[in-house]
PDB file of N, CA and C in Angstrom:
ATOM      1  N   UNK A   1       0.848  -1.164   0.000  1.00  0.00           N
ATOM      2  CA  UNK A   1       0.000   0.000   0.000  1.00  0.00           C
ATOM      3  C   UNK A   1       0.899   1.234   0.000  1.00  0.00           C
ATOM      4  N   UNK A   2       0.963   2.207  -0.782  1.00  0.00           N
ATOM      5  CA  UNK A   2       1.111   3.301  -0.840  1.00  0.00           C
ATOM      6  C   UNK A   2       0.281   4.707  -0.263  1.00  0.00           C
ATOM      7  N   UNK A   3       0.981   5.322   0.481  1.00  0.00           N
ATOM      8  CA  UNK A   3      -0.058   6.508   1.102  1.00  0.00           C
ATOM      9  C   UNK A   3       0.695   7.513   0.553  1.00  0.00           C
ATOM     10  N   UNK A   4       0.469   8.584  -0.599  1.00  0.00           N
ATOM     11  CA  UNK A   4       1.260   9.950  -0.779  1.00  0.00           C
ATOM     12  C   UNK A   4       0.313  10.367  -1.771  1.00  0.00           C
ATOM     13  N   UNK A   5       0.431  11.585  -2.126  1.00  0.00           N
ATOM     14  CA  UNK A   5      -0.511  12.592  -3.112  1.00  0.00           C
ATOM     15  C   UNK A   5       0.193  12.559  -4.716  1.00  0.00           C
ATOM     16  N   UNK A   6       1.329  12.129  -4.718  1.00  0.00           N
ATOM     17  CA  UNK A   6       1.983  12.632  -5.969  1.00  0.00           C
ATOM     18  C   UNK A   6       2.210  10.628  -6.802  1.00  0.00           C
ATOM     19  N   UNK A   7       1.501  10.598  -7.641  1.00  0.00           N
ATOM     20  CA  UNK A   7       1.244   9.180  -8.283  1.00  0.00           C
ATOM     21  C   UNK A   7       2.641   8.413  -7.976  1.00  0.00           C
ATOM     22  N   UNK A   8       2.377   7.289  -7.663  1.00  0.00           N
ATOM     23  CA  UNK A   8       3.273   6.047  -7.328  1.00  0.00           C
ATOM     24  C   UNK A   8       4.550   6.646  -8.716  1.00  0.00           C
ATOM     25  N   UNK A   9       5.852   5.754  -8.187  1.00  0.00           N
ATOM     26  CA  UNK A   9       7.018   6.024  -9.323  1.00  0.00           C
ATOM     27  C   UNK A   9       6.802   4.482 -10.380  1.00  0.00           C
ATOM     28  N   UNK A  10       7.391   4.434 -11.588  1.00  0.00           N
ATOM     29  CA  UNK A  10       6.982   3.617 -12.190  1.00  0.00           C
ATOM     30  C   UNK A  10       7.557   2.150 -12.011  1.00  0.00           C
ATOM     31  N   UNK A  11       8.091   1.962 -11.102  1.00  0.00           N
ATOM     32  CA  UNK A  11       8.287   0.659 -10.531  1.00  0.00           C
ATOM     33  C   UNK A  11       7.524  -0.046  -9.882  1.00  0.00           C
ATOM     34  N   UNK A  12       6.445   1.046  -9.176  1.00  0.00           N
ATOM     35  CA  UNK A  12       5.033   0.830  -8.168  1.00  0.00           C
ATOM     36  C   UNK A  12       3.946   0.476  -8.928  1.00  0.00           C
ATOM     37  N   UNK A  13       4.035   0.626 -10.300  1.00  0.00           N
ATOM     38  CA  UNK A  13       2.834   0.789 -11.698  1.00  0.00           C
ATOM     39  C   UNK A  13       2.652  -0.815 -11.647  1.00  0.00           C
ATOM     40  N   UNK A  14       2.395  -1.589 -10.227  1.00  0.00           N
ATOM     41  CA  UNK A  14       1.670  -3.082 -10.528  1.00  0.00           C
ATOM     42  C   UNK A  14      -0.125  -3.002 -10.092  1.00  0.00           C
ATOM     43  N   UNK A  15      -0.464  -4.142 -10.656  1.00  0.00           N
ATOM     44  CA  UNK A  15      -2.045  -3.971 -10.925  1.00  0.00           C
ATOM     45  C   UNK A  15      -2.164  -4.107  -8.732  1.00  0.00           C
ATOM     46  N   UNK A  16      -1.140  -5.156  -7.921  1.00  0.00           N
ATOM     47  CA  UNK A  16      -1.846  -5.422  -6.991  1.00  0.00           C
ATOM     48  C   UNK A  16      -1.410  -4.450  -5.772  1.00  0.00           C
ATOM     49  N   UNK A  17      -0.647  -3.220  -6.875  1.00  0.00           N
ATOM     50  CA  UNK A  17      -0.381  -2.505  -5.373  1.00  0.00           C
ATOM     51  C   UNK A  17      -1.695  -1.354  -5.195  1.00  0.00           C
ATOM     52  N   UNK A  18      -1.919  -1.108  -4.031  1.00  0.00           N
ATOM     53  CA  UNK A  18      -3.112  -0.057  -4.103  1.00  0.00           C
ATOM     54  C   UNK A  18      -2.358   1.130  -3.587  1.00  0.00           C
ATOM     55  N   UNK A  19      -2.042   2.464  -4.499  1.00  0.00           N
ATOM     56  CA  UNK A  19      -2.432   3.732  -3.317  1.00  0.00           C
ATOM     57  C   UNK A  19      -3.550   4.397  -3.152  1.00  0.00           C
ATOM     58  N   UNK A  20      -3.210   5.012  -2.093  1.00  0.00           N
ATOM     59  CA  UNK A  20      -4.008   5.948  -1.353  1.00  0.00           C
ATOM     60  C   UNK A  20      -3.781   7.150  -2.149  1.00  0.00           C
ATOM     61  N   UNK A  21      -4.779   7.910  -2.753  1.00  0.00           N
ATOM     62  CA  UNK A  21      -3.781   9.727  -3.280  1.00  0.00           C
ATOM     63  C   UNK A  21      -4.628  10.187  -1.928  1.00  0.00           C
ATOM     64  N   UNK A  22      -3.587  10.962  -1.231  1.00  0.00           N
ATOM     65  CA  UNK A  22      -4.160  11.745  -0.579  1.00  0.00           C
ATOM     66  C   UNK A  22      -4.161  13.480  -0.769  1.00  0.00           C
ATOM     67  N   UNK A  23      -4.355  13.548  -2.107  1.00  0.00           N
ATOM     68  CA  UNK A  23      -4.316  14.787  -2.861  1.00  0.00           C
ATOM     69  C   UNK A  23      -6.016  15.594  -2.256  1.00  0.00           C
ATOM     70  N   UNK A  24      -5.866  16.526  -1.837  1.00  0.00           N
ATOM     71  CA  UNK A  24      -7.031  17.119  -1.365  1.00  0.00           C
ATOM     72  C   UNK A  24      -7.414  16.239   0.332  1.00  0.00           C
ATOM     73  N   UNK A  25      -6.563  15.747   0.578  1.00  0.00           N
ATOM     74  CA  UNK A  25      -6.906  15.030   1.768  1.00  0.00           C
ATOM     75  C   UNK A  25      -8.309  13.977   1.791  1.00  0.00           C
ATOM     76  N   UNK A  26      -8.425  13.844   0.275  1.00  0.00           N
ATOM     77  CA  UNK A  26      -9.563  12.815  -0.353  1.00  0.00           C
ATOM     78  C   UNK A  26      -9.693  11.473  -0.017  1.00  0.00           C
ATOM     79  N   UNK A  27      -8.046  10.809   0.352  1.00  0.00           N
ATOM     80  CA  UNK A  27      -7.652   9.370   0.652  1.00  0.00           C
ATOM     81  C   UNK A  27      -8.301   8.177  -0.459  1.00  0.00           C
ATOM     82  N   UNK A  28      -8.186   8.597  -1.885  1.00  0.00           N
ATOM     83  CA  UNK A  28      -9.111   8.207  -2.889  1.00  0.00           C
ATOM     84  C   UNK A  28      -8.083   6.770  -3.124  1.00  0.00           C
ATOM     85  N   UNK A  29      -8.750   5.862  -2.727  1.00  0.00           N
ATOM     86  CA  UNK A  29      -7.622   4.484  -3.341  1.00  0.00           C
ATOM     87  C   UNK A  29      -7.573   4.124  -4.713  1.00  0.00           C
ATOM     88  N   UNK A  30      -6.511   3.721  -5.167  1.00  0.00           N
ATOM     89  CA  UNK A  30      -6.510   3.384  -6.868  1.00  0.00           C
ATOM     90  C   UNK A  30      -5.988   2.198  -6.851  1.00  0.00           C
ATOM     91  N   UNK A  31      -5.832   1.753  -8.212  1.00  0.00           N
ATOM     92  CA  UNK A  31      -4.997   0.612  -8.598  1.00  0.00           C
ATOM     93  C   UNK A  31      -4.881   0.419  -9.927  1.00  0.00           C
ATOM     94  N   UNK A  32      -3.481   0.086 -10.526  1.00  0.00           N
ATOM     95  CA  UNK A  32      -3.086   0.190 -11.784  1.00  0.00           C
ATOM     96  C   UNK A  32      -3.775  -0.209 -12.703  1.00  0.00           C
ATOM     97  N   UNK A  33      -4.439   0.503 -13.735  1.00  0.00           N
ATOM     98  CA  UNK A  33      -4.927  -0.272 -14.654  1.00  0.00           C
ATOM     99  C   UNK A  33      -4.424  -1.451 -15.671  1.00  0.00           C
ATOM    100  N   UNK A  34      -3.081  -0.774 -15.930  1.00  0.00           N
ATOM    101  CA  UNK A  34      -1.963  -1.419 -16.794  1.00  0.00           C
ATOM    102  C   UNK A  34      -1.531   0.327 -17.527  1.00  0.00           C
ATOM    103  N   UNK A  35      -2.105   0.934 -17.525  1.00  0.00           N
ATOM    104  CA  UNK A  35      -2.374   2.479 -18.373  1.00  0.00           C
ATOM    105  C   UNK A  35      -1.981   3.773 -17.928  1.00  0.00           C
ATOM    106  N   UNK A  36      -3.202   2.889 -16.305  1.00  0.00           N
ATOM    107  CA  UNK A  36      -3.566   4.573 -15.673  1.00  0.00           C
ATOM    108  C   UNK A  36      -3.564   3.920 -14.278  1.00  0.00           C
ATOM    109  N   UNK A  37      -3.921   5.084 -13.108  1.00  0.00           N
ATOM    110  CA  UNK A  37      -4.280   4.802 -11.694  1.00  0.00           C
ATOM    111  C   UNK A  37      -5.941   5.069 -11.685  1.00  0.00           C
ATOM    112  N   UNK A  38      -6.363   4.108 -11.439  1.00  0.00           N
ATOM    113  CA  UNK A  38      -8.128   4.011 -11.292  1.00  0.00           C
ATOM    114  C   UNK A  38      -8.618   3.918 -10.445  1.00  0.00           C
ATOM    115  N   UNK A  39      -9.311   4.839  -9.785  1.00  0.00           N
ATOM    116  CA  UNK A  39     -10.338   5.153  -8.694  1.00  0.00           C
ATOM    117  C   UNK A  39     -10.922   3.166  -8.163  1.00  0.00           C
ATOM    118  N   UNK A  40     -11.049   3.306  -7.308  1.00  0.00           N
ATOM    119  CA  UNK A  40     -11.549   1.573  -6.882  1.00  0.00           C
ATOM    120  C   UNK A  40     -12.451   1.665  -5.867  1.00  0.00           C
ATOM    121  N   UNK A  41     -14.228   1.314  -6.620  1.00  0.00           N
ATOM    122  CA  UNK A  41     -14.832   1.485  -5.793  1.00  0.00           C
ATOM    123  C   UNK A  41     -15.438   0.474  -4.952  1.00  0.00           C
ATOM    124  N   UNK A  42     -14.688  -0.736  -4.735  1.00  0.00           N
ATOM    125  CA  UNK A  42     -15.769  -1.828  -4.277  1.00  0.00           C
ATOM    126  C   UNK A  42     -15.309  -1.643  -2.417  1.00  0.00           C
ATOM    127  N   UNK A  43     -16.429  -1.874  -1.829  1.00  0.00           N
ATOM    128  CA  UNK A  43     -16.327  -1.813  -0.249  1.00  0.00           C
ATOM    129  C   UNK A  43     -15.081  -2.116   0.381  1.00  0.00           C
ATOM    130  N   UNK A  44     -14.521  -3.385   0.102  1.00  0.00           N
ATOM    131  CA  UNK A  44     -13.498  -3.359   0.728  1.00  0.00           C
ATOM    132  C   UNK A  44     -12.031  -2.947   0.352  1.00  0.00           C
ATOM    133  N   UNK A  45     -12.109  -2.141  -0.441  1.00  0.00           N
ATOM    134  CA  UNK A  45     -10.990  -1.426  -0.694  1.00  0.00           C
ATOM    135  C   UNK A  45     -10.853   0.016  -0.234  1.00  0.00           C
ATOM    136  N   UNK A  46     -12.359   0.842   0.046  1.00  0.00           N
ATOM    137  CA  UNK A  46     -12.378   1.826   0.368  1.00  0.00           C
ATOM    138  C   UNK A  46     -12.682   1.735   1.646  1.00  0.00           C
ATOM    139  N   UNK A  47     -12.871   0.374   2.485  1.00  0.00           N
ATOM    140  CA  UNK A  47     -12.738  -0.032   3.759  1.00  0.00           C
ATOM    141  C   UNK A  47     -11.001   0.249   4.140  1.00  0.00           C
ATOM    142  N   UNK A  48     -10.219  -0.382   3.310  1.00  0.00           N
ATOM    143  CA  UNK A  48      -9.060  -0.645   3.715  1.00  0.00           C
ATOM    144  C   UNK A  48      -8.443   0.914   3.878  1.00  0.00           C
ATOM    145  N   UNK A  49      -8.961   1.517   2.207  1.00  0.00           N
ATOM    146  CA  UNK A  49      -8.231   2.765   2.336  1.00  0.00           C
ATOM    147  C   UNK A  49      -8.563   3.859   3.751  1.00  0.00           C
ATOM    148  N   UNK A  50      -9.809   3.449   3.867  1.00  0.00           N
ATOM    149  CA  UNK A  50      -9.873   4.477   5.292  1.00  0.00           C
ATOM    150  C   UNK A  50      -9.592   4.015   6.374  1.00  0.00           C
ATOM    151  N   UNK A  51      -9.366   2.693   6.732  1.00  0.00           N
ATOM    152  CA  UNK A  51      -8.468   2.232   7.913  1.00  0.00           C
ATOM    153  C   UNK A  51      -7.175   3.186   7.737  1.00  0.00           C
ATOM    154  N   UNK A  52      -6.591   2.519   6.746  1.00  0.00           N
ATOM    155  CA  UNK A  52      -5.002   2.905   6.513  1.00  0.00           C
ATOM    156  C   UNK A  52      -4.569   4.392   6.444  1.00  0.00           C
ATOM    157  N   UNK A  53      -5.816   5.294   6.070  1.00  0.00           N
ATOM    158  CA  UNK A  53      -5.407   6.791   6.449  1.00  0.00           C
ATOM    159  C   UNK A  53      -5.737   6.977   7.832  1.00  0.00           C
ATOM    160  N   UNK A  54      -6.661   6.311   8.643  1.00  0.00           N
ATOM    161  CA  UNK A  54      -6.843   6.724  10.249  1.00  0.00           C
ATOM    162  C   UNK A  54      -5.689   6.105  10.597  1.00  0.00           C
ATOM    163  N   UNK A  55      -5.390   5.137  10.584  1.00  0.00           N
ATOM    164  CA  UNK A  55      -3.968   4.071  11.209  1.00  0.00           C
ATOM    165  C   UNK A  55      -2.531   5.595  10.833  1.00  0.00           C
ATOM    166  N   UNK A  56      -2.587   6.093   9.457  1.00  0.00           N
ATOM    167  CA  UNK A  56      -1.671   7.095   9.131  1.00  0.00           C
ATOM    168  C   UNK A  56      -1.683   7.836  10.161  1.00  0.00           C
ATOM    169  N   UNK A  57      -2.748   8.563  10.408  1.00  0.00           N
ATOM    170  CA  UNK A  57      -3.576  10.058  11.329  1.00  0.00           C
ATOM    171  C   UNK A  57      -2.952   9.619  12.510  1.00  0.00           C
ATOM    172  N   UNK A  58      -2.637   8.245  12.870  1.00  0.00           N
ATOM    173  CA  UNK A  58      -2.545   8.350  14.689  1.00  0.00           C
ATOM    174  C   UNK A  58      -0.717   8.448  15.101  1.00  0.00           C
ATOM    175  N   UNK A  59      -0.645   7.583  13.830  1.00  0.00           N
ATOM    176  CA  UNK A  59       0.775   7.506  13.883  1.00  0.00           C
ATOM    177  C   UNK A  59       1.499   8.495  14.041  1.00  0.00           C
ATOM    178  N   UNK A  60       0.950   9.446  12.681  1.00  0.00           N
ATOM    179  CA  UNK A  60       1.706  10.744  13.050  1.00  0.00           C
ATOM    180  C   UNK A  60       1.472  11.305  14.312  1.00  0.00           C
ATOM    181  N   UNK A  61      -0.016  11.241  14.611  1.00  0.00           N
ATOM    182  CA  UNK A  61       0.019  11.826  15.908  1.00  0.00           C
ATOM    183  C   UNK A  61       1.085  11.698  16.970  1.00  0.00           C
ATOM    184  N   UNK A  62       1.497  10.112  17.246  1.00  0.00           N
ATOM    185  CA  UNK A  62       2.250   9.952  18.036  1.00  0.00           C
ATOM    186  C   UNK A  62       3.408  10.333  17.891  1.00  0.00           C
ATOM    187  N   UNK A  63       3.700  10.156  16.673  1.00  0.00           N
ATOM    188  CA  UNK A  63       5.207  10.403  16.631  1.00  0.00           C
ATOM    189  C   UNK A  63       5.896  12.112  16.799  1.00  0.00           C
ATOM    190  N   UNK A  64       4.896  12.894  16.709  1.00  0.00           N
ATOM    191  CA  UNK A  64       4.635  14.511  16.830  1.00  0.00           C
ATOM    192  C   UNK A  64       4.615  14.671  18.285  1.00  0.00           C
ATOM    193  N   UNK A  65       3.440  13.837  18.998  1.00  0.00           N
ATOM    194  CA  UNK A  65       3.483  14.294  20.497  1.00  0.00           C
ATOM    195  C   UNK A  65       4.550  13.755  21.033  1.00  0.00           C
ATOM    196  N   UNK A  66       5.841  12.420  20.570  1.00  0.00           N
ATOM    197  CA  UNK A  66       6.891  12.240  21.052  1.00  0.00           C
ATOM    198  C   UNK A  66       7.968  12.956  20.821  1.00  0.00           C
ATOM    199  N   UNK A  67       7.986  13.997  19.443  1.00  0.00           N
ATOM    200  CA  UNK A  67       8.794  14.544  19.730  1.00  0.00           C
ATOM    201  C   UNK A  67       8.842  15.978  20.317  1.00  0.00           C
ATOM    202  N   UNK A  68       7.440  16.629  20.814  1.00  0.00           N
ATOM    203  CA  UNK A  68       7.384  17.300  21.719  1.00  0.00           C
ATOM    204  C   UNK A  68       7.176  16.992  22.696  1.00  0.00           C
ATOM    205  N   UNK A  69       7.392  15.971  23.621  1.00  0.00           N
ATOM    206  CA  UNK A  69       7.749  15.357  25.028  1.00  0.00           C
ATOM    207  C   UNK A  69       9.315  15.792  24.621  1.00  0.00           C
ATOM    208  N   UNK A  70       9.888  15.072  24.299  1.00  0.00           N
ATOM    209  CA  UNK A  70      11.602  15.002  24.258  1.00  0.00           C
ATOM    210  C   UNK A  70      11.754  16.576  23.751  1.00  0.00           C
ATOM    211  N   UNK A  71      11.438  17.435  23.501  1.00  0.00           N
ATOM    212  CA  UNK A  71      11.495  18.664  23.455  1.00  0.00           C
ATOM    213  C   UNK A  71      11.843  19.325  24.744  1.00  0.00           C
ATOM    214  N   UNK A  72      10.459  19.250  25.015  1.00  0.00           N
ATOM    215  CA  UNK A  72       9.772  19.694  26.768  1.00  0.00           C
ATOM    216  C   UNK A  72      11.190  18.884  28.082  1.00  0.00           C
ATOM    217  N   UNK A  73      10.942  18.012  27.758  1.00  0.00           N
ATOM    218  CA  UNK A  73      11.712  17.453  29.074  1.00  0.00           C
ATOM    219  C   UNK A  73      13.511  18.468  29.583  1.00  0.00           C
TER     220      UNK A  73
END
């Protein structure tokens, strides 16, 4: 899985990798056509994709509030 806004590099251009664009903070999942990156609308992919941007959201969180602890201290 890929999470970034700016289209996968062309080594990533396989049918079974999915990204995330998070262009507009949309979290729109795709997957290679062979062509293009194509919107993917079946449930459990746009299940996965919004796990995997909340799972993103916390991470950073943490890793932000750890490095303002080790700031602070």
């Amino acid at each position: 899985m890929i999470i970034q806004a700016a289209a996968p590099a062309v080594a990533d251009r396989l049918a079974q990798n999915l990204w995330i664009d998070t262009t507009g903070n949309a979290n729109t999942p795709k997957r290679w056509s062979g062509s293009a990156w194509v919107a993917v609308t079946d449930k459990a992919a746009t299940d996965a994709a919004a796990a995997a941007a909340s799972a993103l959201a916390l991470a950073q969180t943490k890793a932000d509030a750890t490095v303002v602890n080790n700031l602070t201290l």
